[in-house]
Protein backbone atom coordinates (compact mmCIF):
# COMPACT_ATOMS: atom_id res chain seq x y z
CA UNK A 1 90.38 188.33 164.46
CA UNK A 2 87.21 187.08 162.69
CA UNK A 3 87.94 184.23 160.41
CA UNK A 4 85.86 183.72 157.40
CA UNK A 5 85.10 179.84 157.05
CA UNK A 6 86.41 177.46 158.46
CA UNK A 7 88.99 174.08 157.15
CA UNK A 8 86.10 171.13 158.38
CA UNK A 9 86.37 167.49 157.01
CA UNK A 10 83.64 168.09 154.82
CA UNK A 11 85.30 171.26 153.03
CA UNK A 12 85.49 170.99 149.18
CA UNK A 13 89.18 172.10 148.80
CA UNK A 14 91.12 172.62 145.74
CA UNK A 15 95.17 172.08 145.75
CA UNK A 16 96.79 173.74 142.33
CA UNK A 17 100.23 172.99 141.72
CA UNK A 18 99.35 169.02 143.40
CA UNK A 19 101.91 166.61 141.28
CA UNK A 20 104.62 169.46 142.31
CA UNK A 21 106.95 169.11 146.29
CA UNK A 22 104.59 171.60 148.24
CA UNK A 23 101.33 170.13 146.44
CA UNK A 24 101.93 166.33 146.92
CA UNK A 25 103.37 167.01 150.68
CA UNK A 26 99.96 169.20 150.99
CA UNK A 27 97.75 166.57 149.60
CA UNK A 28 99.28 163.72 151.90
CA UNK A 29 99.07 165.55 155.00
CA UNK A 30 95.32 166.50 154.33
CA UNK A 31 94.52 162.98 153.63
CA UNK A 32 96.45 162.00 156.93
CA UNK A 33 94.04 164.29 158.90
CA UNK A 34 91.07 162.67 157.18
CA UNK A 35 89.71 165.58 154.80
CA UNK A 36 87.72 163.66 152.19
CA UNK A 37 86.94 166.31 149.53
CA UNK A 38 90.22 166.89 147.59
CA UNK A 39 90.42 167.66 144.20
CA UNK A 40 94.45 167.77 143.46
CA UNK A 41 94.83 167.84 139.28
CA UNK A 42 97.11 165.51 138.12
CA UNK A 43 96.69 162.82 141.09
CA UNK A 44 92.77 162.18 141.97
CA UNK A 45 91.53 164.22 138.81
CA UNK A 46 92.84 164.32 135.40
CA UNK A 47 94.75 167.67 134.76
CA UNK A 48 94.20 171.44 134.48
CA UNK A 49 95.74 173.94 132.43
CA UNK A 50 95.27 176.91 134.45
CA UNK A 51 96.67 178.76 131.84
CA UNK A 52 93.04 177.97 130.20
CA UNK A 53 90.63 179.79 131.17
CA UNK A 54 87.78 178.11 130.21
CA UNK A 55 89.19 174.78 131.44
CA UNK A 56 90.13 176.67 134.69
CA UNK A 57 86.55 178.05 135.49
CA UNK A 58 85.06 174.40 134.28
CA UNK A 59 86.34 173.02 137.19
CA UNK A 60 85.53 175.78 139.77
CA UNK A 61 82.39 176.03 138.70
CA UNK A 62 81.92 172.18 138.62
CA UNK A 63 82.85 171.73 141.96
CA UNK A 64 82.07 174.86 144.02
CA UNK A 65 85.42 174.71 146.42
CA UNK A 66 84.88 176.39 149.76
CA UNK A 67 89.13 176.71 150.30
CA UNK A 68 91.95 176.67 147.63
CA UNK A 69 95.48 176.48 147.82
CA UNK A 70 96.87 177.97 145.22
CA UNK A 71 100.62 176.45 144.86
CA UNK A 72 100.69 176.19 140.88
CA UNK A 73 103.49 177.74 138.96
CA UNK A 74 106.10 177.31 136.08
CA UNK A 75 109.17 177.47 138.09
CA UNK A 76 113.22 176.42 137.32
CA UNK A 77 116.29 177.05 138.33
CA UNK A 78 118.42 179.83 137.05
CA UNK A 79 119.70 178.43 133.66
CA UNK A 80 115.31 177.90 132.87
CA UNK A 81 114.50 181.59 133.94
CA UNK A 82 117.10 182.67 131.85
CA UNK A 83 116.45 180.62 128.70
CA UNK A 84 112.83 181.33 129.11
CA UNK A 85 111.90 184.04 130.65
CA UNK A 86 108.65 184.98 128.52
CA UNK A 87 107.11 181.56 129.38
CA UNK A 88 108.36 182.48 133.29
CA UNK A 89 106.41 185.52 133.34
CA UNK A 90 103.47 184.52 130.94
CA UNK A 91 102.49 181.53 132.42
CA UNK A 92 102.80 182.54 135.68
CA UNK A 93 101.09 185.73 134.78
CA UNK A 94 97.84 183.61 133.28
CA UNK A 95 97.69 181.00 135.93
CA UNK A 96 97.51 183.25 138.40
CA UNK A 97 94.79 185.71 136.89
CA UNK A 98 92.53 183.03 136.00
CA UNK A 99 93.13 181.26 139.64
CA UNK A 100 92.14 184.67 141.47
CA UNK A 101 89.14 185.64 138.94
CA UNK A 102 87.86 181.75 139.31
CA UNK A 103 87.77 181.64 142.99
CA UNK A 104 86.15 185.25 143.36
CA UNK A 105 83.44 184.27 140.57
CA UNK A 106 82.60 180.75 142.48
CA UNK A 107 82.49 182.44 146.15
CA UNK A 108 85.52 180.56 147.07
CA UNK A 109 85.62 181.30 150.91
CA UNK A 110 89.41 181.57 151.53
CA UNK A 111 92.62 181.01 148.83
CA UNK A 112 96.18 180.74 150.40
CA UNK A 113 98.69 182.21 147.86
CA UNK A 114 102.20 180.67 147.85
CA UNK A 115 105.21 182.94 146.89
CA UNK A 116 108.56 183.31 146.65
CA UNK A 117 111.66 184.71 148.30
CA UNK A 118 112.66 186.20 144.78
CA UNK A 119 110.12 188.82 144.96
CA UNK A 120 112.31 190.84 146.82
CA UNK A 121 114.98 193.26 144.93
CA UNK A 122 118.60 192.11 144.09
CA UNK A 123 120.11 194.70 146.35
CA UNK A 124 117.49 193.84 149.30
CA UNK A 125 118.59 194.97 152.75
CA UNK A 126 119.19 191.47 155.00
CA UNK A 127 117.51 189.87 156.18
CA UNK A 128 114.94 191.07 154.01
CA UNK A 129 111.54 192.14 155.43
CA UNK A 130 108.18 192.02 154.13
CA UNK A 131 107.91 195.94 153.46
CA UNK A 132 110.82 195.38 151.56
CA UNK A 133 108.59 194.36 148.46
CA UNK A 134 108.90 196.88 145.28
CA UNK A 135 112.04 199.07 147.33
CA UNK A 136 114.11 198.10 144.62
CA UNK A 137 114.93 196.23 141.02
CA UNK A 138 114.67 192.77 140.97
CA UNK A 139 117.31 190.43 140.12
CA UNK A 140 117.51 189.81 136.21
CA UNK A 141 118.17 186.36 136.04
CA UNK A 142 114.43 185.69 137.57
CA UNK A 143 112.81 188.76 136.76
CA UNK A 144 109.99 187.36 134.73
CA UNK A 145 109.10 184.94 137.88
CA UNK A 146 110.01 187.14 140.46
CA UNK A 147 107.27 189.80 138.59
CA UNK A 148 104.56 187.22 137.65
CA UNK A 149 104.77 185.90 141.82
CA UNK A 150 104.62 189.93 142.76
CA UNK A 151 101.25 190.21 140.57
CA UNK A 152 99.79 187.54 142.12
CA UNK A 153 100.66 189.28 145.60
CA UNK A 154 98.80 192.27 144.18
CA UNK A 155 95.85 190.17 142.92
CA UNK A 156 95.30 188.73 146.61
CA UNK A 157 95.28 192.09 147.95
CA UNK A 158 93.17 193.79 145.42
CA UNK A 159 90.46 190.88 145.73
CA UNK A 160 90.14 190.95 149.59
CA UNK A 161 89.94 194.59 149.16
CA UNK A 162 87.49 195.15 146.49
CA UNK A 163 85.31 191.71 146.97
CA UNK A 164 86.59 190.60 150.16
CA UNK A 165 88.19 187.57 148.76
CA UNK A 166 90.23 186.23 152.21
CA UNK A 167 93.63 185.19 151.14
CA UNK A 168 97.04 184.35 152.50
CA UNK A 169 100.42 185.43 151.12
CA UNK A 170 102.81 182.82 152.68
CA UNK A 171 106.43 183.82 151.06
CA UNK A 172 108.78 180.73 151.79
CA UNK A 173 112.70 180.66 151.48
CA UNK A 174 114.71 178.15 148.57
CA UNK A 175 112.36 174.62 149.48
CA UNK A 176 113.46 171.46 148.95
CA UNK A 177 112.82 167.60 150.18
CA UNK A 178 110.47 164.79 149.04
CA UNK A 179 108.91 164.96 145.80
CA UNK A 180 111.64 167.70 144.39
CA UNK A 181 112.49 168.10 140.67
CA UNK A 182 116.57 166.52 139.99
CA UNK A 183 116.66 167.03 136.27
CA UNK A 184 119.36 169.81 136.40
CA UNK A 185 117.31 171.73 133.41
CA UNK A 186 114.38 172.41 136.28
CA UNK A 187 116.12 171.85 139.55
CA UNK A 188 116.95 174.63 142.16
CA UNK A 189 120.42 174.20 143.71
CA UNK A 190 120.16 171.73 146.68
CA UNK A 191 118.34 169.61 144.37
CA UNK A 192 121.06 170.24 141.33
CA UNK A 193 123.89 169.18 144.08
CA UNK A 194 122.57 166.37 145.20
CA UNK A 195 122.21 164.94 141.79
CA UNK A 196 125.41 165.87 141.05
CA UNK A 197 127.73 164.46 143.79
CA UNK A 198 125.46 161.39 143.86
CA UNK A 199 125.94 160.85 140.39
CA UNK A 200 129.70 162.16 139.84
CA UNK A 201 130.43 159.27 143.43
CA UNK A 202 128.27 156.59 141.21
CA UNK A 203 130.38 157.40 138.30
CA UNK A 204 133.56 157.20 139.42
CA UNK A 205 134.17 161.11 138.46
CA UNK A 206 136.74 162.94 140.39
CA UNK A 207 135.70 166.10 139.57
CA UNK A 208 132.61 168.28 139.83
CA UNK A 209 132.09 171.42 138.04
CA UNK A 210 129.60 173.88 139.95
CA UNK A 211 128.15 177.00 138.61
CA UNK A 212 129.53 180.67 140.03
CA UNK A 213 131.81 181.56 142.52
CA UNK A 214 130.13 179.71 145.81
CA UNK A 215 129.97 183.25 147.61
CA UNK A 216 126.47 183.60 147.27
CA UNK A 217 124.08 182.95 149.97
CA UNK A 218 120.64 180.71 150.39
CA UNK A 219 118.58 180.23 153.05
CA UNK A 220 116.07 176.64 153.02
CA UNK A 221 113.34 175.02 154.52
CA UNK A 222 112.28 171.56 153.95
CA UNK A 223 109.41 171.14 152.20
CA UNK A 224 107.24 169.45 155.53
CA UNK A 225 107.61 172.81 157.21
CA UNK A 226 106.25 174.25 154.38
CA UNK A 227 103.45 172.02 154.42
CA UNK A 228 102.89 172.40 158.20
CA UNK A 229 102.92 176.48 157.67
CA UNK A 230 100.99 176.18 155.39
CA UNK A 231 98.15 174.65 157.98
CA UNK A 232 99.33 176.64 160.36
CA UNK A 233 98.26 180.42 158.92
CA UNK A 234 95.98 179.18 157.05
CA UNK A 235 93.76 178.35 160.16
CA UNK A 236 94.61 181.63 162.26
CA UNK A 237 94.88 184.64 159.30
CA UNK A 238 92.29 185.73 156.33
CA UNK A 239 94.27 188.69 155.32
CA UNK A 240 96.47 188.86 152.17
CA UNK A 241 99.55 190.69 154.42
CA UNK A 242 102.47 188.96 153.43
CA UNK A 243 104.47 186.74 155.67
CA UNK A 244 107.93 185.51 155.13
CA UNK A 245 108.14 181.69 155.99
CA UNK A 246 112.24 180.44 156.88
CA UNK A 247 114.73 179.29 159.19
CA UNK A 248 116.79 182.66 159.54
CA UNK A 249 119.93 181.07 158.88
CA UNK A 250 121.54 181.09 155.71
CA UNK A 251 125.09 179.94 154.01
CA UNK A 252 127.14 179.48 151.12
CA UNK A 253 126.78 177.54 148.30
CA UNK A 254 130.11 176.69 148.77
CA UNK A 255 129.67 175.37 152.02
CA UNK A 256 126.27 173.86 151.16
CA UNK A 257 128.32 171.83 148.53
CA UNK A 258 130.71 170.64 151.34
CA UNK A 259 127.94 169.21 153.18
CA UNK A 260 126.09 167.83 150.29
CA UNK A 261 129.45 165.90 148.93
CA UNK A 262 130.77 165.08 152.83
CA UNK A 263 126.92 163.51 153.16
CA UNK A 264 127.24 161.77 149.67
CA UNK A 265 130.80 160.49 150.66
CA UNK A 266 132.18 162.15 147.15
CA UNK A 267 136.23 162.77 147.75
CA UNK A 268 136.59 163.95 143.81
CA UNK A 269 137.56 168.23 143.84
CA UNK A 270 134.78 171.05 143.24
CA UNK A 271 135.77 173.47 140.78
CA UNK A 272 133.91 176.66 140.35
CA UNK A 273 132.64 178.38 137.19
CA UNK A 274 133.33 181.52 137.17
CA UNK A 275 131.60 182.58 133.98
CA UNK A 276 128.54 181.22 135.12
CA UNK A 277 126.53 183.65 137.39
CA UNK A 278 125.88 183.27 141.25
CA UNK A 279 122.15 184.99 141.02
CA UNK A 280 121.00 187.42 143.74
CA UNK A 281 124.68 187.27 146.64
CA UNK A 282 122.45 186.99 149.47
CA UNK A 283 118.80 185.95 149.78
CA UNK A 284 117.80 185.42 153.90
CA UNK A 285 114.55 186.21 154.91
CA UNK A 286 113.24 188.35 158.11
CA UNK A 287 110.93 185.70 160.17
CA UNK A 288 110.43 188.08 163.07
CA UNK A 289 106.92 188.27 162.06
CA UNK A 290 106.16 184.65 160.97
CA UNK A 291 108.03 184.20 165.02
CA UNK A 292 105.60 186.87 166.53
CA UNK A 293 103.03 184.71 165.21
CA UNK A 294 104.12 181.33 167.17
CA UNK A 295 105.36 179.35 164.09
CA UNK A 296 108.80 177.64 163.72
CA UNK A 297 110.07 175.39 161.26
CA UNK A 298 111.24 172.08 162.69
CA UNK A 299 113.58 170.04 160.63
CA UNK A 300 117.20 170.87 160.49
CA UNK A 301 119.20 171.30 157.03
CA UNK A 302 121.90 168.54 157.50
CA UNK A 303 118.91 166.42 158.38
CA UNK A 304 116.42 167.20 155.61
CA UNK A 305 119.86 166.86 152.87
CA UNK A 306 119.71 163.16 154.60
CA UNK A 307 116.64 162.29 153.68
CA UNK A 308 116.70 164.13 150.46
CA UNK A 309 119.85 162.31 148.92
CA UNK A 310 118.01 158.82 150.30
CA UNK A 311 115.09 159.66 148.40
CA UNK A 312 117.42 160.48 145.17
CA UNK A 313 119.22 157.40 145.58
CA UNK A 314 115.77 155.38 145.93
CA UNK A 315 115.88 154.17 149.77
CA UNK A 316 113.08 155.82 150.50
């Protein structure tokens, strides 16, 4: 396969979404490998509203970026998408349109495209494969997301078809690790456990209230995987097919909670809200063909909570 451009040290490359856990992980690992020419909003440059588009195409035009990765998004956990869901869908909606229509109009040579598992519908087949997409409703506590990320899987394809904009569709499982959001308004749930068995053990509290029943099922990947995929396809793809990026291997949140609290060393109970909803019961991706492709994620889920609660707590 013929790729169009390719990552050098002296590429002009453009990270959205850079103060956020993919973005920062992204931006350190490119500056490990030496690439010189980074413009990441909101940590060498002063900030970007993507949702502008004047302010949007000011800085594509300024620069002229021969590679973007396009990682920016509005993006909560369930109690946000359901509180908000216009600015879920609008935002997302605008920054992606103007991030598309900017790189196309400055001859960007190649834009990776970062999903999410929640494009797929609520009653999704498991694991769920990439044809999957648009087989079924979506899940309504994330619709607005879920239908903003789908557009912007549309836009890739529809640009590499019509102006042969290369682009890569990279659809991750739940991430988490360094850099993630804790404030429980924002946070997804590893994130929103963590804080809360640290905090409740800190506390003294001998009980935790968690949201649902703790039947429904997640799937993660720690954010350095994400990172490393992320290099990975870039490189060796130029083709907006979509590719599901996970471990295979899912479980409760029940029994994520009992390894969050065991590694916390919280002894309080866990009670379970019923009233509160669970979300989509069962969300594990098909990797057969991110597999076929000779990628694997590396770091293990008891390991990456480690280092995640350490980095909570401040020791790292």
């Amino acid at each position: 396969m013929k790729i169009q451009g390719y990552l050098s040290k002296k590429s002009k490359i453009l990270i959205t979404g850079a103060t956020g856990m993919v973005g920062s992980s992204l931006y350190k690992k490119l500056k490990e490998l030496g690439y010189k020419k980074i413009t990441a909003p909101g940590v060498n440059h002063k900030k970007v509203d993507y949702r502008d588009i004047h302010a949007t195409y000011k800085l594509f035009r300024r620069k002229k970026f021969d590679y973007v990765f396009h990682l920016a998004a509005k993006v909560g956990g369930i109690q946000a998408n359901i509180n908000q869901p216009v600015q879920f869908l609008n935002d997302n909606l605008l920054i992606n349109s103007h991030i598309f229509y900017c790189a196309y109009n400055t001859k960007v040579k190649k834009l990776l495209y970062l999903g999410s598992s929640c494009i797929y519908p609520a009653k999704c087949p498991q694991p769920m494969k990439e044809e999957y997409l648009l087989s079924g409703p979506l899940e309504s506590t994330n619709e607005g997301y879920a239908l903003a990320k789908i557009v912007g899987l549309k836009l890739a394809k529809y640009y590499h078809k019509q102006y042969n904009l290369q682009t890569v569709c990279l659809m991750p499982c739940n991430i988490y690790g360094t850099n993630d959001h804790y404030d429980l308004e924002n946070s997804h749930v590893l994130s929103a456990l963590i804080k809360k068995f640290v905090d409740a053990k800190n506390n003294k509290e001998n009980l935790v209230t968690l949201w649902g029943t703790g039947k429904a099922k997640r799937e993660f990947i720690h954010v350095y995987d994400v990172v490393e995929a992320i290099m990975y396809f870039f490189r060796i793809i130029d083709t907006p097919d979509i590719i599901n990026i996970g471990t295979n291997k899912d479980l409760t949140i029940k029994q994520l909670a009992t390894i969050i609290s065991k590694e916390v060393g919280y002894k309080g109970r866990i009670v379970w809200d019923r009233t509160k909803p669970d979300g989509m019961m069962r969300k594990c991706l098909d990797v057969s063909k991110m597999n076929r492709m000779g990628f694997k994620p590396k770091v293990d889920l008891v390991t990456g909570i480690r280092q995640s609660i350490k980095e909570y707590k401040g020791e790292q």
